[in-house]
C-alpha atoms as a PDB file:
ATOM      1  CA  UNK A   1       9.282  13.365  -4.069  1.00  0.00           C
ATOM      2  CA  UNK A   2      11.307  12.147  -6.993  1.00  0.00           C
ATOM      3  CA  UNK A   3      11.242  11.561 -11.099  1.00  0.00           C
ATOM      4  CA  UNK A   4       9.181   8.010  -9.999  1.00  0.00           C
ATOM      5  CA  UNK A   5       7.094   8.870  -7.306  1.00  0.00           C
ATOM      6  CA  UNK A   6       4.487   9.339  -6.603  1.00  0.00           C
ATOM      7  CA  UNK A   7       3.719   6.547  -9.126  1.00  0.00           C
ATOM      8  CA  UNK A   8       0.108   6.268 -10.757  1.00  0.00           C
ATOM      9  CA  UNK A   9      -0.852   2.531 -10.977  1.00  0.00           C
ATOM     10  CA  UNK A  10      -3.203   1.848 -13.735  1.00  0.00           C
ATOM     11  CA  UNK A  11      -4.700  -1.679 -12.696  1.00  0.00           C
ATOM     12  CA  UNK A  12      -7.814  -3.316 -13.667  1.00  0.00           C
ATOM     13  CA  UNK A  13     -10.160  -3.820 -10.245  1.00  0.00           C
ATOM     14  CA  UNK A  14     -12.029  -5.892 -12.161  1.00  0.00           C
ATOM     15  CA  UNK A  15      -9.886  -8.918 -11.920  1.00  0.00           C
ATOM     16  CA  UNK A  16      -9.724 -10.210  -8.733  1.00  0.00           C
ATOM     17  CA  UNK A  17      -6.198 -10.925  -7.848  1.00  0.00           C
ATOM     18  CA  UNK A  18      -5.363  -7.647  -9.606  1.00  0.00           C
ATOM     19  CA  UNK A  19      -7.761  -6.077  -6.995  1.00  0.00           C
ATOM     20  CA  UNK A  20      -6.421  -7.613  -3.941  1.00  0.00           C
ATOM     21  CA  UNK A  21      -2.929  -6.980  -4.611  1.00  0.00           C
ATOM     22  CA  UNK A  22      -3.456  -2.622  -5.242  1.00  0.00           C
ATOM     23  CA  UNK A  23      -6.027  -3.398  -1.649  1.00  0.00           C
ATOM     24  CA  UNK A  24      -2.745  -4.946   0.013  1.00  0.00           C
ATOM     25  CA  UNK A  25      -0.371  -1.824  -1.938  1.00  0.00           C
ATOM     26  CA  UNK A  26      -2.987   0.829  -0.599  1.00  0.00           C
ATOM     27  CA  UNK A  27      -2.606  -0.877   3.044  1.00  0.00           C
ATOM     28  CA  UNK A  28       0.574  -0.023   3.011  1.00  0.00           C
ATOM     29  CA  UNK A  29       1.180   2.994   1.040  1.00  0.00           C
ATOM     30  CA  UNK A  30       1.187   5.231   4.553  1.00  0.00           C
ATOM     31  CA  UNK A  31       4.018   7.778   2.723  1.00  0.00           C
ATOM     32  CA  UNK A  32       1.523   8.482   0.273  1.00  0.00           C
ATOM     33  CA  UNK A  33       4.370   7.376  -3.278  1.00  0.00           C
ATOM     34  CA  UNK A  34       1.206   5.404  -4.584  1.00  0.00           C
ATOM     35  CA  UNK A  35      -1.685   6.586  -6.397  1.00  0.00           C
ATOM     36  CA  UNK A  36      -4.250   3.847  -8.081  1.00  0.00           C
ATOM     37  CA  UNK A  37      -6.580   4.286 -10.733  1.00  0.00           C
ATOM     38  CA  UNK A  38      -9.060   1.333 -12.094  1.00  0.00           C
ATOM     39  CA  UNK A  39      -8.624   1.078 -15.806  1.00  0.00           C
ATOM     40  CA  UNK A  40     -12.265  -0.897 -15.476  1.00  0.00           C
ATOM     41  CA  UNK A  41     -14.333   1.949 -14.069  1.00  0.00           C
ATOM     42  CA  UNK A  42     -16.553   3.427 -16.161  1.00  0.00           C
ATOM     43  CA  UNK A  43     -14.983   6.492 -18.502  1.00  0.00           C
ATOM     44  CA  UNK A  44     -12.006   5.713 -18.098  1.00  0.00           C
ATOM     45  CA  UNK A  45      -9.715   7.040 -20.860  1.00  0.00           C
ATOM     46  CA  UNK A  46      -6.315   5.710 -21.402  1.00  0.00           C
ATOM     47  CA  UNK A  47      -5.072   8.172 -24.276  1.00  0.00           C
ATOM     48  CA  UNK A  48      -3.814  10.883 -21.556  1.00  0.00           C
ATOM     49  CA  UNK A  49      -0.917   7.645 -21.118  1.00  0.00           C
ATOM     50  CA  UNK A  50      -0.449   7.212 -24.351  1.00  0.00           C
ATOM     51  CA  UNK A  51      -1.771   3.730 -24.545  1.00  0.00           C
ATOM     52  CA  UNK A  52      -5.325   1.792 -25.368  1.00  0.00           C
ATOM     53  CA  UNK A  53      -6.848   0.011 -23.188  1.00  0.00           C
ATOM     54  CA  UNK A  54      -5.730  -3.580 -24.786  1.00  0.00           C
ATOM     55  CA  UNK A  55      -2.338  -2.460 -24.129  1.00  0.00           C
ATOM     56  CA  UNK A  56      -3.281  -1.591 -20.294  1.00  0.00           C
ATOM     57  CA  UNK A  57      -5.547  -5.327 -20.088  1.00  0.00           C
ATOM     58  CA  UNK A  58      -2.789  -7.037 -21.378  1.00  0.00           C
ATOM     59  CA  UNK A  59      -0.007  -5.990 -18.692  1.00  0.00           C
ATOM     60  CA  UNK A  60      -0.463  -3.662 -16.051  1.00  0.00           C
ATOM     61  CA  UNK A  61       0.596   0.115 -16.750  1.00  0.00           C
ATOM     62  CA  UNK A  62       2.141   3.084 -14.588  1.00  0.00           C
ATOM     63  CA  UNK A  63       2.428   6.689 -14.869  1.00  0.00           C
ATOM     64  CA  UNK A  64       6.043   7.908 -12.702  1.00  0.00           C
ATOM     65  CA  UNK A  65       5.790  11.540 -11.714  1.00  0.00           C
ATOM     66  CA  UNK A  66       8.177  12.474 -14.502  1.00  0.00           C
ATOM     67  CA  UNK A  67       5.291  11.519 -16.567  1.00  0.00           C
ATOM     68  CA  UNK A  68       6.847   8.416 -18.282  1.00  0.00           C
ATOM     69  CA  UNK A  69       4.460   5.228 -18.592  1.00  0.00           C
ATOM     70  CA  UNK A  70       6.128   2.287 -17.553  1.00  0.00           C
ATOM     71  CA  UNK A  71       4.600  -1.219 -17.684  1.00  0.00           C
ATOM     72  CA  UNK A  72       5.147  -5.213 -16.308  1.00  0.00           C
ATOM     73  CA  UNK A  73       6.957  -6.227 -13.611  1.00  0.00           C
ATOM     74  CA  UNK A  74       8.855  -3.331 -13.277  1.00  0.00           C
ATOM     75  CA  UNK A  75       5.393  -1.338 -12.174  1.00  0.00           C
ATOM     76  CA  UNK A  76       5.381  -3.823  -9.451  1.00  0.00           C
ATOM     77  CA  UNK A  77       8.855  -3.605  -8.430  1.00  0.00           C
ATOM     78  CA  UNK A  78       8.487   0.043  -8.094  1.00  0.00           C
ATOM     79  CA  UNK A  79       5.263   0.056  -6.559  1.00  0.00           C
ATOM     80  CA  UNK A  80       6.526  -2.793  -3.827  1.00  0.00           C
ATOM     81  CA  UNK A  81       9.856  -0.513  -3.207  1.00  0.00           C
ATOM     82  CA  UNK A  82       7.359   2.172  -2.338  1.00  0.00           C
ATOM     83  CA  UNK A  83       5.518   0.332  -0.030  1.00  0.00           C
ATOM     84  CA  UNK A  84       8.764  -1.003   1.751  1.00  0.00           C
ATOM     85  CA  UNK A  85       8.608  -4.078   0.526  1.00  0.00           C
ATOM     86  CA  UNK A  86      10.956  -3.694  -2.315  1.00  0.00           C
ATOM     87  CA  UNK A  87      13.038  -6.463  -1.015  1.00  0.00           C
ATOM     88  CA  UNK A  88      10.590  -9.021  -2.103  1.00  0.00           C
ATOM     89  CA  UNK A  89      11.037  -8.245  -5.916  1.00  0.00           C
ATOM     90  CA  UNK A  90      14.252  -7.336  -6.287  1.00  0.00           C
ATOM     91  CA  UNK A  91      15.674 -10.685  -7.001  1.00  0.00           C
ATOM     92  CA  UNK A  92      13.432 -10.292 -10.550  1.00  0.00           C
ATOM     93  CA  UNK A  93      15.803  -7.681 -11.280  1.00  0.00           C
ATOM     94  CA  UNK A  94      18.468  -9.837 -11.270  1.00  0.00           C
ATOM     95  CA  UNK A  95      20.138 -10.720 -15.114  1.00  0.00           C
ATOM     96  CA  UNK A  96      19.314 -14.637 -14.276  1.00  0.00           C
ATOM     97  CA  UNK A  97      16.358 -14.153 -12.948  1.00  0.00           C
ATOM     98  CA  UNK A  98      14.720 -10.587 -15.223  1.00  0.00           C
ATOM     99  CA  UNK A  99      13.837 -12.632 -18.320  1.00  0.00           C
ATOM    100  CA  UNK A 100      12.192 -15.872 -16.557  1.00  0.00           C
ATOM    101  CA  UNK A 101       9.974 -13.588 -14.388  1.00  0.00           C
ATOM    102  CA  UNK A 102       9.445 -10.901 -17.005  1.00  0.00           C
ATOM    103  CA  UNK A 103       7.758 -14.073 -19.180  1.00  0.00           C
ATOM    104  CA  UNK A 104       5.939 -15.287 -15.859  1.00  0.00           C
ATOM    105  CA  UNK A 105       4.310 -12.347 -15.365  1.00  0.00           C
ATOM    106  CA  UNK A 106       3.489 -11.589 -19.122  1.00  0.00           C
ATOM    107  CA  UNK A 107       1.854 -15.294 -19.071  1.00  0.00           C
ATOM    108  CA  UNK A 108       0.117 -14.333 -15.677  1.00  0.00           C
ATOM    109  CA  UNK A 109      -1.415 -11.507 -17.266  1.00  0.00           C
ATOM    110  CA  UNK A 110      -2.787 -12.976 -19.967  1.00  0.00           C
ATOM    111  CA  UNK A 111      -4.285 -15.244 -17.686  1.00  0.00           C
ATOM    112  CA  UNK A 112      -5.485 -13.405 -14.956  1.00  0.00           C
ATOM    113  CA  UNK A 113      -9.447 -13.478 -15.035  1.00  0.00           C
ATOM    114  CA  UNK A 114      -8.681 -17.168 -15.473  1.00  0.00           C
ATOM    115  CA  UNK A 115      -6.918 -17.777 -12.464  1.00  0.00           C
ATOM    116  CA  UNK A 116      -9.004 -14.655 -10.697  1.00  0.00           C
ATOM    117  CA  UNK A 117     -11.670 -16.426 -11.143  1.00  0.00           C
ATOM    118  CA  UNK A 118      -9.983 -20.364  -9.911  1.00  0.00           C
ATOM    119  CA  UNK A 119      -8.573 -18.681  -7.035  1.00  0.00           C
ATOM    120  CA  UNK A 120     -12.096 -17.015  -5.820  1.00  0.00           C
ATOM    121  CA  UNK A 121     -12.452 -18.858  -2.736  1.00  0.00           C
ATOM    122  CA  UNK A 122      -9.001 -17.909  -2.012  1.00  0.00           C
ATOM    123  CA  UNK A 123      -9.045 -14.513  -2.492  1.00  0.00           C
ATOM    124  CA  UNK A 124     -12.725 -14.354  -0.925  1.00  0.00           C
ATOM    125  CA  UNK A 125     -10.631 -15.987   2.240  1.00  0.00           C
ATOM    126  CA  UNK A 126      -8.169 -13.381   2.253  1.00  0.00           C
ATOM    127  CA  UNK A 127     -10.451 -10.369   1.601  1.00  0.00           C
ATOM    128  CA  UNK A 128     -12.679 -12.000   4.733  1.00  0.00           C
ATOM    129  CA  UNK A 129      -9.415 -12.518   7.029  1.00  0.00           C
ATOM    130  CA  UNK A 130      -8.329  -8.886   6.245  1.00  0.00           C
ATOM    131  CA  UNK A 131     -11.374  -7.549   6.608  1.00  0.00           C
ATOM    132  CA  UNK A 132     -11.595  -9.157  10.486  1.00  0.00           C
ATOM    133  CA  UNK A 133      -8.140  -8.040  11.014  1.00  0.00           C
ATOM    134  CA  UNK A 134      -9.548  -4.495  10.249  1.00  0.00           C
ATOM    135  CA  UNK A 135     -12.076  -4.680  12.406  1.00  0.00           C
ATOM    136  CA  UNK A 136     -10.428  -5.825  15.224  1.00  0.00           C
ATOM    137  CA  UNK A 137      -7.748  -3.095  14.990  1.00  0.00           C
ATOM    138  CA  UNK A 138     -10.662  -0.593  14.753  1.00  0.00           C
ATOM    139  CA  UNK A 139     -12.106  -1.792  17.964  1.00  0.00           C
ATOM    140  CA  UNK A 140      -8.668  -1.291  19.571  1.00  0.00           C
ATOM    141  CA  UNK A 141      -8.547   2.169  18.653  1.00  0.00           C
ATOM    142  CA  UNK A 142      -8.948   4.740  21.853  1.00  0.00           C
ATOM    143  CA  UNK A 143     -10.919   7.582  21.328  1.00  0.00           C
ATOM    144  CA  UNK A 144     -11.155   6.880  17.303  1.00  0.00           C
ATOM    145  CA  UNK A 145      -7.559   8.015  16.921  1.00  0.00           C
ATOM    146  CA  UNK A 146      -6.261   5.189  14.822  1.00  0.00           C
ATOM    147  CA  UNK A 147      -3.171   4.508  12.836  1.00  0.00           C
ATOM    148  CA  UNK A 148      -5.342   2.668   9.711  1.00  0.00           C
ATOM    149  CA  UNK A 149      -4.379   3.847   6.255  1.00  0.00           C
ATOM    150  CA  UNK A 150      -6.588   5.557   3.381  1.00  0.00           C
ATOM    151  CA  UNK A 151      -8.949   3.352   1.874  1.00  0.00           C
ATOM    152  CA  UNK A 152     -10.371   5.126  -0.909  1.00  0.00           C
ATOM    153  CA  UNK A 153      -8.459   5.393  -4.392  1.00  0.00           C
ATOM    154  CA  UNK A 154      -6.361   8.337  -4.392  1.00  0.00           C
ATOM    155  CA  UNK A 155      -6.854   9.798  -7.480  1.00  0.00           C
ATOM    156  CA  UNK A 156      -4.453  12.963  -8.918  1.00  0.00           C
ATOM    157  CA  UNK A 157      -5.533  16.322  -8.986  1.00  0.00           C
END
């Protein structure tokens, strides 16, 4: 595809928001530039990307295809580019803008089971609403031939 993509996301299921963002990611990752792996599942080993596993809790990690590991918002810009929604993150690229959400995010992240766990009913809302969605699209579906993405983890080879 390219020196980025595909683009290994290394993201921690067991926070909630962290889970329900790679869910909405896999949902639309139809050209196939995203693979995720949970950092949280068990035997995981984070020295094949050159990190620990402090390093990948504290901010959220990548692996491009070139084999660089990248890391912070610019995982997410990437990862929203490849899932055509780029256009919402670019303005964090931005000089005015690349420092003040670099440092949001970084405080996000530190906070994340925190606010996971504060926003539960939320996210248990969204997960319900998207699940319904889901399951009205698969009752639409003639003949079982369905245009619903993957919903496994894609894992490399």
């Amino acid at each position: 595809m390219s020196a980025i993509y595909p683009l290994t996301l290394l993201y921690d299921a067991g926070c909630a928001v962290c889970a329900l963002e790679m869910d909405h990611l896999r949902s639309r990752n139809a050209a196939g530039k995203l693979l995720f792996i949970d950092i949280s599942a068990p035997g995981f080993d984070p020295a094949p990307y050159g990190t620990t596993l402090g390093e990948m809790n504290a901010e959220i990690h990548a692996r491009r295809a070139d084999g660089q590991v990248i890391r912070g918002v610019q995982v997410l810009r990437l990862a929203y580019d490849a899932a055509g929604l780029g256009w919402m993150l670019r303005p964090t690229a931005w000089a005015p803008l690349r420092a003040l959400s670099d440092s949001g995010y970084r405080v996000f992240a530190r906070h994340r089971r925190t606010i996971s766990r504060v926003a539960a009913p939320l996210i248990a809302a969204i997960r319900s609403h998207r699940a319904r969605r889901m399951a009205e699209r698969m009752r639409e579906c003639a003949g079982g031939a369905c245009d619903i993405p993957n919903g496994p983890d894609r894992r490399p080879s």
